[in-house]
C-alpha atoms as a PDB file:
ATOM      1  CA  UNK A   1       7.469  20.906  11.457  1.00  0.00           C
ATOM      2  CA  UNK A   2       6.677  17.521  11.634  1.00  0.00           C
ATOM      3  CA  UNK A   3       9.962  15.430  11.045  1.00  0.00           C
ATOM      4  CA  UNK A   4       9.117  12.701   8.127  1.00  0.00           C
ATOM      5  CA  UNK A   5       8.831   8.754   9.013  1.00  0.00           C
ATOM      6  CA  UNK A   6       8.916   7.625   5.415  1.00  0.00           C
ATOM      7  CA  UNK A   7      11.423  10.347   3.241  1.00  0.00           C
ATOM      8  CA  UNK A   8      11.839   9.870  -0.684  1.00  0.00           C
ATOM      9  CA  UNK A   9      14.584  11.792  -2.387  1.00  0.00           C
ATOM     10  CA  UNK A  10      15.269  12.033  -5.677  1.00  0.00           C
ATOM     11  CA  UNK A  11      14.447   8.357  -6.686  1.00  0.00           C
ATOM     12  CA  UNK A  12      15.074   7.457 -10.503  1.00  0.00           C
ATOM     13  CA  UNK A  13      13.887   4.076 -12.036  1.00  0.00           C
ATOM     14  CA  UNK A  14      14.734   2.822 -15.757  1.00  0.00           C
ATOM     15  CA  UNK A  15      13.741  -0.249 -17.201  1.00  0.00           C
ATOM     16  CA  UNK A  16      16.321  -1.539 -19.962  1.00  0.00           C
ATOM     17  CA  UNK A  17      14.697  -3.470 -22.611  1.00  0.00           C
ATOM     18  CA  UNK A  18      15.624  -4.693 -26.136  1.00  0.00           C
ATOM     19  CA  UNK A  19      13.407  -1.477 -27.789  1.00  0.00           C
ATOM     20  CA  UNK A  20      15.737   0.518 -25.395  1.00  0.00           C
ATOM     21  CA  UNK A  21      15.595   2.866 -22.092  1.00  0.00           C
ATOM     22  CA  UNK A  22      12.712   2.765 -20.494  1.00  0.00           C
ATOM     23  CA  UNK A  23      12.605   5.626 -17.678  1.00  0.00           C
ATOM     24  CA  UNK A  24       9.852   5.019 -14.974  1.00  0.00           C
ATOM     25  CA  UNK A  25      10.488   6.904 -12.339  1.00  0.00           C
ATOM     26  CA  UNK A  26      12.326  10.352 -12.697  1.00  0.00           C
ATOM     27  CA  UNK A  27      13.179  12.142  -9.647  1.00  0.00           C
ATOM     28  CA  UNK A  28      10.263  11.319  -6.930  1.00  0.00           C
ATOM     29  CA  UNK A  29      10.312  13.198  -3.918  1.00  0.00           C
ATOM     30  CA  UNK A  30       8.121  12.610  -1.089  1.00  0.00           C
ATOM     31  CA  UNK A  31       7.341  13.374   2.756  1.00  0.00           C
ATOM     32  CA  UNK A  32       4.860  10.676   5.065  1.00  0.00           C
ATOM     33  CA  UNK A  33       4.647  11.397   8.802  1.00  0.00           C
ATOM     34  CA  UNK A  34       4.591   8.598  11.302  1.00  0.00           C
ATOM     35  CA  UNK A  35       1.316   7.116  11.704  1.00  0.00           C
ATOM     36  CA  UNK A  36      -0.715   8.325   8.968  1.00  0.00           C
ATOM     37  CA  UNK A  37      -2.425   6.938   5.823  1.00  0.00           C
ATOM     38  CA  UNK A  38      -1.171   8.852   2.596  1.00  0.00           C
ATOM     39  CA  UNK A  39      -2.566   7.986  -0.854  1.00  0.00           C
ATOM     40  CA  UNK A  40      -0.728   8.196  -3.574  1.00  0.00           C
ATOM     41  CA  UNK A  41      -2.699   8.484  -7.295  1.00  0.00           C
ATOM     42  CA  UNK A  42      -2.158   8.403 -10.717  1.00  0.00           C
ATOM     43  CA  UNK A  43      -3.304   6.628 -13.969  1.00  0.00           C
ATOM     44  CA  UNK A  44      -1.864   3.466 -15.451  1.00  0.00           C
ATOM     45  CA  UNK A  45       1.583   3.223 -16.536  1.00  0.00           C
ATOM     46  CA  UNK A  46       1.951   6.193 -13.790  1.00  0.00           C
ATOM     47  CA  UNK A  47       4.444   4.175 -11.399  1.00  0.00           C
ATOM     48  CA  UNK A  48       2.879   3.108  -8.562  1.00  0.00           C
ATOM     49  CA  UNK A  49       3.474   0.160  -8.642  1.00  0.00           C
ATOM     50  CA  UNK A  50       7.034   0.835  -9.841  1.00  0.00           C
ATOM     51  CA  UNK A  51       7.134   2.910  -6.898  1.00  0.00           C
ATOM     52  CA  UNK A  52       5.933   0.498  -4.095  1.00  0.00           C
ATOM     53  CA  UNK A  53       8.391  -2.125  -5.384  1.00  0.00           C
ATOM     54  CA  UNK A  54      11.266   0.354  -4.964  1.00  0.00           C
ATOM     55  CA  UNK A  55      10.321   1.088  -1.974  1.00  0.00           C
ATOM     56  CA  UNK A  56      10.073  -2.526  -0.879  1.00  0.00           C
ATOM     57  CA  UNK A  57      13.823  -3.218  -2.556  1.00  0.00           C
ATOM     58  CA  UNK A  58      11.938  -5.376  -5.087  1.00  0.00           C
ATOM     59  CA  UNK A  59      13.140  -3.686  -7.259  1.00  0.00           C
ATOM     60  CA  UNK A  60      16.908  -1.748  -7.314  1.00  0.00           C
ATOM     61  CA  UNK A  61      16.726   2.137  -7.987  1.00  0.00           C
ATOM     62  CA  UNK A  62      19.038   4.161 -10.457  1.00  0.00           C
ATOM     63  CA  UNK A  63      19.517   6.579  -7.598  1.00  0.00           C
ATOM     64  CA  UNK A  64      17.849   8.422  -4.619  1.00  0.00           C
ATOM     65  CA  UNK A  65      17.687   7.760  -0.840  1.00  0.00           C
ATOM     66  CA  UNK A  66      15.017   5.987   0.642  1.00  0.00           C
ATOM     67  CA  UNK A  67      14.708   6.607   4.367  1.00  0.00           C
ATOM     68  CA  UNK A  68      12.380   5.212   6.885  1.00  0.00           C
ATOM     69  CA  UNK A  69      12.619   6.492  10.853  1.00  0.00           C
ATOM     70  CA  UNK A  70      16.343   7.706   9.518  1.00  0.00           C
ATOM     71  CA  UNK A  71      17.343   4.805   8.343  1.00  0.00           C
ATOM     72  CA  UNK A  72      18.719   4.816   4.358  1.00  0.00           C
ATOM     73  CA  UNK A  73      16.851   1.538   3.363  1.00  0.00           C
ATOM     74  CA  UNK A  74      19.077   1.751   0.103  1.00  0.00           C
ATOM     75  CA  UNK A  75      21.811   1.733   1.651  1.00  0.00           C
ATOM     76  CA  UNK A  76      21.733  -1.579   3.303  1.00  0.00           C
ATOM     77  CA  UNK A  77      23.878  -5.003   3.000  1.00  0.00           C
ATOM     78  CA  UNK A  78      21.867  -8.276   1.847  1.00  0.00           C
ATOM     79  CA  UNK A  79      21.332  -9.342   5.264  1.00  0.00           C
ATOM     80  CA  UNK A  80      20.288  -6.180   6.766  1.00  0.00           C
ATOM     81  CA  UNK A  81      17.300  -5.713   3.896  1.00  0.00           C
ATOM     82  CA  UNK A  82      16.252  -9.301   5.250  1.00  0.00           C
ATOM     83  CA  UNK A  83      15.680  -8.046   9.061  1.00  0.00           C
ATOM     84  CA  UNK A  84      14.736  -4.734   8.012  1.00  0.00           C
ATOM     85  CA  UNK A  85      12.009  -6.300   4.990  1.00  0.00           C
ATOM     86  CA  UNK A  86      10.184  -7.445   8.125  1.00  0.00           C
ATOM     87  CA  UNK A  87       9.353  -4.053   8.367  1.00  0.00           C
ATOM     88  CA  UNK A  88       7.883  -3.383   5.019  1.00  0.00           C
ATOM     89  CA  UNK A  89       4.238  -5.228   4.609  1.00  0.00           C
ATOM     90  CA  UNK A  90       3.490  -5.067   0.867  1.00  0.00           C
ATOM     91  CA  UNK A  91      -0.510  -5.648   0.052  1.00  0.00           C
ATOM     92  CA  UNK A  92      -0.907  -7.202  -3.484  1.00  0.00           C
ATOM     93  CA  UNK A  93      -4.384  -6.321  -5.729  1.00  0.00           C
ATOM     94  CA  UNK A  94      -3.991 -10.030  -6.996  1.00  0.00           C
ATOM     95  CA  UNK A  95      -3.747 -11.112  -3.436  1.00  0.00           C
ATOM     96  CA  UNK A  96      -1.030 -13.304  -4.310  1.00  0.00           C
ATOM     97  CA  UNK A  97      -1.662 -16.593  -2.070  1.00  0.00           C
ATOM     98  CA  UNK A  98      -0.485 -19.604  -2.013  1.00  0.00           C
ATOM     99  CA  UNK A  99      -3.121 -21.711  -3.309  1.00  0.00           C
ATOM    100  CA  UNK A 100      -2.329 -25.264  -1.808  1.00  0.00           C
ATOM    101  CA  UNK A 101      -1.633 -23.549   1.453  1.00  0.00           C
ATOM    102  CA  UNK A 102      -4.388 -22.717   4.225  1.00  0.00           C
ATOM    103  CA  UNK A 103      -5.800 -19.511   5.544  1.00  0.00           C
ATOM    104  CA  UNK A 104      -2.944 -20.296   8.338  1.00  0.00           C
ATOM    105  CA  UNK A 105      -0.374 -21.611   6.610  1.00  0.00           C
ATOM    106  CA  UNK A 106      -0.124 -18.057   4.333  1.00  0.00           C
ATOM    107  CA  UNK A 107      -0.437 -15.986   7.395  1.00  0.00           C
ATOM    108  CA  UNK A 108       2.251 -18.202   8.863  1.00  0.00           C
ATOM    109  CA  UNK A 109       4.723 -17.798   6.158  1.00  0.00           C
ATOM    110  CA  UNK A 110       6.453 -14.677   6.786  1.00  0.00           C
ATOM    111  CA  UNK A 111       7.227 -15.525  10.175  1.00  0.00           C
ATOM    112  CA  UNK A 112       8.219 -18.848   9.266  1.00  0.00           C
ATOM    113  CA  UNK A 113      11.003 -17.355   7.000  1.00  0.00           C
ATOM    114  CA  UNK A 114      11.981 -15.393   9.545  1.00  0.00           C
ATOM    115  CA  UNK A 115      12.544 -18.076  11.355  1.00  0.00           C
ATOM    116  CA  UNK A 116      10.232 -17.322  14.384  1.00  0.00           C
ATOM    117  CA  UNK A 117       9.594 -20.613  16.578  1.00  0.00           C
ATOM    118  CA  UNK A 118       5.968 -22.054  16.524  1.00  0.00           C
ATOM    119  CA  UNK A 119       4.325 -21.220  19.564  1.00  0.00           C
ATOM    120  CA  UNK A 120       5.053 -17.607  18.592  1.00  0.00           C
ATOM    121  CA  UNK A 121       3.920 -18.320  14.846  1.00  0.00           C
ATOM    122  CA  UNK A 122       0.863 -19.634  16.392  1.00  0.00           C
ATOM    123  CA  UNK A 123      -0.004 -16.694  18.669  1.00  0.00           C
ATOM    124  CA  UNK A 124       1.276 -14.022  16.352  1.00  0.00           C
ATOM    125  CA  UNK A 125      -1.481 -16.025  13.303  1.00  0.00           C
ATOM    126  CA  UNK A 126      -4.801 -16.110  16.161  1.00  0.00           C
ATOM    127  CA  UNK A 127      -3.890 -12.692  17.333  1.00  0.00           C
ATOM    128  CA  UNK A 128      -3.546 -11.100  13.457  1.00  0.00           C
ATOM    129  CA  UNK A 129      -6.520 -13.415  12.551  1.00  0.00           C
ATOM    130  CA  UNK A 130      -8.608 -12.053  14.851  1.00  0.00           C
ATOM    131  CA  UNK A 131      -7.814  -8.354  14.101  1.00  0.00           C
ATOM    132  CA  UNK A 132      -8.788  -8.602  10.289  1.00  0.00           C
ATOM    133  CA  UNK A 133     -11.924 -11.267  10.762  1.00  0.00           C
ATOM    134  CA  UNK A 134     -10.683 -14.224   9.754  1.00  0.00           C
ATOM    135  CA  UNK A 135     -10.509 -16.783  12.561  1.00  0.00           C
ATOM    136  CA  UNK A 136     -13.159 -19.023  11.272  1.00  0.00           C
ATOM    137  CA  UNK A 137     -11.291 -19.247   7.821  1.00  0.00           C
ATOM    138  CA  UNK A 138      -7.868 -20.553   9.040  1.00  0.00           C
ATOM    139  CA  UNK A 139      -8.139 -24.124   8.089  1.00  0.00           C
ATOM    140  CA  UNK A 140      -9.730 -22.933   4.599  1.00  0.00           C
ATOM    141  CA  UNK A 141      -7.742 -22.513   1.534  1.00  0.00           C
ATOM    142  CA  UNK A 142      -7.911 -19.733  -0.785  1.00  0.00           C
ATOM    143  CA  UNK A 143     -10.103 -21.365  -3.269  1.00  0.00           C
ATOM    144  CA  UNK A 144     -13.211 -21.218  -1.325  1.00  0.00           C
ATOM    145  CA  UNK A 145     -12.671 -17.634  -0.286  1.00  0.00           C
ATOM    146  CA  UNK A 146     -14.250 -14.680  -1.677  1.00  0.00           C
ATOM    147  CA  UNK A 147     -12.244 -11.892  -3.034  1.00  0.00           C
ATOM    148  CA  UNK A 148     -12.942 -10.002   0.135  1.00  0.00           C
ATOM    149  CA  UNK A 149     -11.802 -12.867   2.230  1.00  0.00           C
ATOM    150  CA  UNK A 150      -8.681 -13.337   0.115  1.00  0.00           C
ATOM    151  CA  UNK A 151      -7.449  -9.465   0.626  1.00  0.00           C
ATOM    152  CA  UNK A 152      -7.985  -9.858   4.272  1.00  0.00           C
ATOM    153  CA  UNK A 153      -5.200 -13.139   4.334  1.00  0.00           C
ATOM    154  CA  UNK A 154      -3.011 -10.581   2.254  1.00  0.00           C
ATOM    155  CA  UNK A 155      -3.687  -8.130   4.856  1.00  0.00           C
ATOM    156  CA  UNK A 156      -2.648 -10.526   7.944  1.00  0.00           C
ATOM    157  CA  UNK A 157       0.012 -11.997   5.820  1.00  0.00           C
ATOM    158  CA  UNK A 158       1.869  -8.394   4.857  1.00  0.00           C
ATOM    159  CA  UNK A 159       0.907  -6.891   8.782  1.00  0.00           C
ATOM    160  CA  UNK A 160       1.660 -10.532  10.900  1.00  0.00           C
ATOM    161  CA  UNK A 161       5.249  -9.263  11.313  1.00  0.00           C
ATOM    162  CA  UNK A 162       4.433  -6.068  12.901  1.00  0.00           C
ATOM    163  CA  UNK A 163       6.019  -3.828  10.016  1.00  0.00           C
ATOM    164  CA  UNK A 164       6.343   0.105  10.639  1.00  0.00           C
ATOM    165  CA  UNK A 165       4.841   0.906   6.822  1.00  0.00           C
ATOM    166  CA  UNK A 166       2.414  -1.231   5.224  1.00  0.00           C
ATOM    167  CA  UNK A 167       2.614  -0.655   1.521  1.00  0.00           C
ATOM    168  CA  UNK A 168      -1.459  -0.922  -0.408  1.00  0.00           C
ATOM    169  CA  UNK A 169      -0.165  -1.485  -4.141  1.00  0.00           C
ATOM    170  CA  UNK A 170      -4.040  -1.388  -5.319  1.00  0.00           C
ATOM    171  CA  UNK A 171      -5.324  -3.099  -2.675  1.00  0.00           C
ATOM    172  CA  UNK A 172      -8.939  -2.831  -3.631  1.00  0.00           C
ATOM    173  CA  UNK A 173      -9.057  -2.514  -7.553  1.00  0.00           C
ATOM    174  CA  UNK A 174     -10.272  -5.991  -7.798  1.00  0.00           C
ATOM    175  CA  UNK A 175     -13.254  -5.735  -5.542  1.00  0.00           C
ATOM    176  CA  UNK A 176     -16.883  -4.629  -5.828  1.00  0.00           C
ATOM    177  CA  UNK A 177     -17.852  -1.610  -4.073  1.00  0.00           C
ATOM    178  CA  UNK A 178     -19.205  -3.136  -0.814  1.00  0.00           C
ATOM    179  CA  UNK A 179     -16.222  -5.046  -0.367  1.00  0.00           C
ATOM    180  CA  UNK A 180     -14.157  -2.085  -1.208  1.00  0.00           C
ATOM    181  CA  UNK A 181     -15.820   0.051   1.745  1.00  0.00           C
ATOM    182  CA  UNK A 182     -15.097  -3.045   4.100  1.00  0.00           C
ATOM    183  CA  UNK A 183     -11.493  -2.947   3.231  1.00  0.00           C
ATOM    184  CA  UNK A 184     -11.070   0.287   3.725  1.00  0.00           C
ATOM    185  CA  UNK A 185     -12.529   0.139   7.039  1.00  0.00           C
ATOM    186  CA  UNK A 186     -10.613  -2.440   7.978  1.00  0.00           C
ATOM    187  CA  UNK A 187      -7.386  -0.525   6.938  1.00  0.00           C
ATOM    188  CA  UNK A 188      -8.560   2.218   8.850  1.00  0.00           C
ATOM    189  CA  UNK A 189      -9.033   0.001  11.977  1.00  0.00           C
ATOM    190  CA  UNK A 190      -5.388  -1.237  11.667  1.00  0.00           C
ATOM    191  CA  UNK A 191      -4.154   2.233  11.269  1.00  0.00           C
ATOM    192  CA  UNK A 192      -5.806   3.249  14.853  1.00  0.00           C
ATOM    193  CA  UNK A 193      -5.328   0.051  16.599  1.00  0.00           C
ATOM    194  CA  UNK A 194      -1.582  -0.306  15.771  1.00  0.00           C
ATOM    195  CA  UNK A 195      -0.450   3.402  14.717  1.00  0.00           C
ATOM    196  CA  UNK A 196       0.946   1.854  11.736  1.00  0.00           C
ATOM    197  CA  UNK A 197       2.148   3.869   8.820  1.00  0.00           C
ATOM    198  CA  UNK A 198       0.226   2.885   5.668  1.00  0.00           C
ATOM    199  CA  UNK A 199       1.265   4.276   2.356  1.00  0.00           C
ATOM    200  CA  UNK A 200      -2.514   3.641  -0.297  1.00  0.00           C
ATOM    201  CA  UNK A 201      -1.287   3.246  -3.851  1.00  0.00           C
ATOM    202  CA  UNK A 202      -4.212   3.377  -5.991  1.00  0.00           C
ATOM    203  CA  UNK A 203      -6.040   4.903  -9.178  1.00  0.00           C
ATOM    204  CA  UNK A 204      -9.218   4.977  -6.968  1.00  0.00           C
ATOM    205  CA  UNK A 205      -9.534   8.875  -5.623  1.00  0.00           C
ATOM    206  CA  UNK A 206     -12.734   8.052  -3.234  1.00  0.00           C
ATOM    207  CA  UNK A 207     -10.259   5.221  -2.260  1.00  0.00           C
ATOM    208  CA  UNK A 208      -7.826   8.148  -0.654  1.00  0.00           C
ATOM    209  CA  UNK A 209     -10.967  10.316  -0.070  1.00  0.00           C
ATOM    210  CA  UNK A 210     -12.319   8.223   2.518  1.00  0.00           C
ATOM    211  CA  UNK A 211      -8.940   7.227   4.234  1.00  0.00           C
ATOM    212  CA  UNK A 212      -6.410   9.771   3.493  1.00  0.00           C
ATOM    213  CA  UNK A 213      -5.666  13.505   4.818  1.00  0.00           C
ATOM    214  CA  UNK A 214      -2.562  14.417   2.421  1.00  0.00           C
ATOM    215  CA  UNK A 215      -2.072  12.744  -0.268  1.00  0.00           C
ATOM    216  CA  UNK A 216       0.454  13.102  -3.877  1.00  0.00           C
ATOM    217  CA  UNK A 217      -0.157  13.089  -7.486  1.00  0.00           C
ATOM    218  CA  UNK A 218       2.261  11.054  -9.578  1.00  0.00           C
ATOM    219  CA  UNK A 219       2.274  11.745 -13.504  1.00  0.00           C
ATOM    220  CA  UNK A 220       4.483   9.761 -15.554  1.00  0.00           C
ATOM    221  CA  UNK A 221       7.119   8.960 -13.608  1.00  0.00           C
ATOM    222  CA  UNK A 222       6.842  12.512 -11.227  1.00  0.00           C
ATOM    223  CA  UNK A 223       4.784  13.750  -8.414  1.00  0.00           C
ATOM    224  CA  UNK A 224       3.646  17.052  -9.232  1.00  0.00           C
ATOM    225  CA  UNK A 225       1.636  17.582  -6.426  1.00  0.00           C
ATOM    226  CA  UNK A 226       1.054  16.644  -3.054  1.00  0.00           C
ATOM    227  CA  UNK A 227      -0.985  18.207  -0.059  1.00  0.00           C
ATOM    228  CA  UNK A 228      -4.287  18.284   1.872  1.00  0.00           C
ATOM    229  CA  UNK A 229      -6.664  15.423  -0.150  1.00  0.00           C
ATOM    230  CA  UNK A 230      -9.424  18.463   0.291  1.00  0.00           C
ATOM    231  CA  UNK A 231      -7.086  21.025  -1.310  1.00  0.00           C
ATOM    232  CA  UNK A 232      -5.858  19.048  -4.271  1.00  0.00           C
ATOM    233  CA  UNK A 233      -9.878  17.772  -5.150  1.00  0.00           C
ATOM    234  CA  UNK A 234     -11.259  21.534  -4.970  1.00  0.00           C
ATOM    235  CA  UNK A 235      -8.051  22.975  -6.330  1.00  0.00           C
ATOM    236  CA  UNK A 236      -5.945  20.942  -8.079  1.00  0.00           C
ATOM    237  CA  UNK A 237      -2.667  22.137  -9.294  1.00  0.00           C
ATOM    238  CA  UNK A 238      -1.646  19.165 -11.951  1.00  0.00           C
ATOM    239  CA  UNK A 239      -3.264  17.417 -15.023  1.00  0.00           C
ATOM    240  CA  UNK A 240      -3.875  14.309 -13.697  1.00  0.00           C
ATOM    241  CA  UNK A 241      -5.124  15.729 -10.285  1.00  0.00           C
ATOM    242  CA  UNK A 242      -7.304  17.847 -12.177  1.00  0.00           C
ATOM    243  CA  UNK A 243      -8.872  14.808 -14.251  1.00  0.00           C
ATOM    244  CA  UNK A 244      -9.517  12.492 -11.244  1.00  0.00           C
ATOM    245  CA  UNK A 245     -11.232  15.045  -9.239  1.00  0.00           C
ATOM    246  CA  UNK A 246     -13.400  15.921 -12.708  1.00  0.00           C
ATOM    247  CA  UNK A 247     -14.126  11.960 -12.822  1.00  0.00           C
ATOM    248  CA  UNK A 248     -14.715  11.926  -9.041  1.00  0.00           C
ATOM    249  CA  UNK A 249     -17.483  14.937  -9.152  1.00  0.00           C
ATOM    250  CA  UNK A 250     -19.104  13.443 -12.304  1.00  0.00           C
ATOM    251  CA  UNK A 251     -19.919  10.432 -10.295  1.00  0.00           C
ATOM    252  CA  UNK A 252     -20.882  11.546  -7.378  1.00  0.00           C
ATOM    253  CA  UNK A 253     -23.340  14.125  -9.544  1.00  0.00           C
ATOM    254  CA  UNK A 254     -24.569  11.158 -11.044  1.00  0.00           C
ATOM    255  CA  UNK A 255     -25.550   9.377  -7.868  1.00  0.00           C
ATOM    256  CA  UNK A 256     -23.465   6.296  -8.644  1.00  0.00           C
ATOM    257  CA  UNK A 257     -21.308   7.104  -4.857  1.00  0.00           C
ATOM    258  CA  UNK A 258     -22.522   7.914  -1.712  1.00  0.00           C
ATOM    259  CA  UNK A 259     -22.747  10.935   0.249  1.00  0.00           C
ATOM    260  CA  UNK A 260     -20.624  11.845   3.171  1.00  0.00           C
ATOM    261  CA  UNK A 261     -16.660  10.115   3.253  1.00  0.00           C
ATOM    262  CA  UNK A 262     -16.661   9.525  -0.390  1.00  0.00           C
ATOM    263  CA  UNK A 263     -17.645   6.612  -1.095  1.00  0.00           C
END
């Protein structure tokens, strides 16, 4: 069997408010091989997002191990989660851009905390550029891109460091269909050009239909199943699997998707 690249065990996540205890996350286990994209679904108020922050040390966990190639990424000093964070790209559905800064300048800026000198910056910002269509946009600034446009600068910006996971936190909710296929694609394209791991957090099951082969359910706070994307659509085993795939086959009765990949 397959050793995993990404391993989540028993990872708990409470929120503490004034109203009181707020439990998120209650016991997530999960298993990603190297290489491959894995979707991850569930509803609002689910986790995901939650999830990817954890994941990303955003946010600090209750308890659970969180190991990627081996390494226990909770486990790590202050200074080691700053090398190893290069590692983790983190794709934002609100893009999250710097708004006074050019299509370069936000590319730029993770290597420039990272204190990488400029002729490398500049390379590393063409090459990336290049790789997610952008390299007639680098002296534009965010406000004269399209939405499109915008999610490809988070793209470069989260991959220009070469991370080993690259972490979609609804990537593509905010985009219109035809954008949301070119996304996609190009997320595909990164996956075979650079073998990187890419984990697709979303509430959009053609999303994970047209990239992913395994996939997991999560449902309030737990996954409650995860497997083949073609086993858990024709025979799902959970509520909320159940629901989206209902919601998926509606559609696609209806004619409002496409034939073939899913969407």
């Amino acid at each position: 069997m397959e050793k995993p690249f990404l391993e989540i065990k028993g990872l708990h996540k409470t929120y503490h408010t004034r109203s009181g205890d707020l439990p998120v996350l209650k016991g997530i286990n999960l298993s990603v091989h190297k290489g491959e994209i894995f979707g991850i679904i569930g509803f609002s108020g689910a986790g995901k997002s939650t999830l990817a922050r954890c994941i990303n040390r955003l946010e600090e966990v209750d308890q659970g191990k969180i190991f990627i190639d081996g390494l226990d990424i909770l486990a790590l000093s202050e200074k080691e989660l700053r090398e190893r964070r290069r590692k983790l790209g983190l794709i934002f559905q609100t893009f999250n851009l710097w708004e006074a800064k050019t299509v370069y300048q936000n590319i730029a800026f993770p290597l420039q905390v990272a204190g990488v000198k400029k002729p490398q910056i500049h390379r590393k910002v063409l090459e990336t550029a290049e790789l997610v269509g952008l390299s007639d946009k680098l002296d534009a600034f965010p406000g004269g891109l399209s939405g499109g446009q915008k999610q490809r600068v988070g793209i470069a910006r989260a991959i220009v460091t070469e991370p080993d996971v690259l972490l979609s936190d609804e990537a593509t909710s905010a985009l219109d269909p035809q954008t949301t296929i070119q996304i996609l694609d190009l997320l595909r394209d990164i996956n075979r050009t650079t073998g990187i791991t890419i984990l697709m957090i979303t509430h959009e099951l053609d999303a994970i239909k047209y990239c992913c082969n395994r996939m997991a359910v999560l449902e309030d706070g737990v996954i409650t199943e995860q497997g083949n994307v073609q086993e858990i659509f024709y025979n799902s085993q959970s509520r909320t699997g159940a629901l989206f795939a209902k919601v998926f086959f509606e559609m696609q009765h209806a004619g409002t998707m496409n034939n073939g990949e899913g969407i």
